[in-house]
Protein backbone atom coordinates (compact mmCIF):
# COMPACT_ATOMS: atom_id res chain seq x y z
CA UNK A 1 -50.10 20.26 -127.45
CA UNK A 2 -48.97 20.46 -123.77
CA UNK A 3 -47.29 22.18 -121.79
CA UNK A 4 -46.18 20.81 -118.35
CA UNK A 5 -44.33 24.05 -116.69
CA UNK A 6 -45.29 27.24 -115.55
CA UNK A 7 -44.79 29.87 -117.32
CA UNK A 8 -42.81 33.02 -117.01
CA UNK A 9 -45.72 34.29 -114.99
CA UNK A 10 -46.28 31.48 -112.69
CA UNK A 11 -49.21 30.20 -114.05
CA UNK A 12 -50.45 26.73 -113.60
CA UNK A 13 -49.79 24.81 -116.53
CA UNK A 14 -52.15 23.86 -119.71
CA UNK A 15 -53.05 21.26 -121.86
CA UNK A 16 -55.23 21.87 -125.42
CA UNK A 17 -55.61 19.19 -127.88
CA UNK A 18 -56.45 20.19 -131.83
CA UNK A 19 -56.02 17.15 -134.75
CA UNK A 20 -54.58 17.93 -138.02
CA UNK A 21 -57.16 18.27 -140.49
CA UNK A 22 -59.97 19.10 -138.13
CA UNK A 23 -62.38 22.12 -139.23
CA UNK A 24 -61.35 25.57 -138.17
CA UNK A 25 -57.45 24.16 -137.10
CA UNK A 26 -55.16 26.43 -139.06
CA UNK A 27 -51.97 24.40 -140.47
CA UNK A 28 -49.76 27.01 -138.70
CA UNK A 29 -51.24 25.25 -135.33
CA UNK A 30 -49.76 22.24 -136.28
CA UNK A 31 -46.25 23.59 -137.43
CA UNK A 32 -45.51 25.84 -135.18
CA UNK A 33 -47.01 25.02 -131.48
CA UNK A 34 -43.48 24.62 -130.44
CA UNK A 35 -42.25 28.39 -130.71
CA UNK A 36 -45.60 28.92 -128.98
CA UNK A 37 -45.76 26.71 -126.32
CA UNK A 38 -42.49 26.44 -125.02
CA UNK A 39 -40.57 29.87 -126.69
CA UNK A 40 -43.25 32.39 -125.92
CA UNK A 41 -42.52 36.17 -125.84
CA UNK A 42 -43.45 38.14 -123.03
CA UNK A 43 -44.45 41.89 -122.93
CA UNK A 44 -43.38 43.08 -119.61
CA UNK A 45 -46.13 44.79 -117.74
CA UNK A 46 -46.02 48.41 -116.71
């Protein structure tokens, strides 16, 4: 996973790294890092 942008807050980008199959790495990590990465859903702050 990467993610080379800021995001809608302005924060520096990220990079985390998980491999398929690895203990504790949920198969939803895998399938759906995309929505989460790059389509995330902001609350807006009060």
């Amino acid at each position: 996973m990467r993610r080379n942008k800021l995001d809608a807050f302005g924060k520096h980008p990220w990079k985390a790294e998980v491999t398929e199959g690895d203990a504790g790495v949920a198969s939803t990590t895998i399938t759906g890092w995309f929505t989460e990465v790059y389509e995330p859903v902001y609350t807006p702050e009060p």
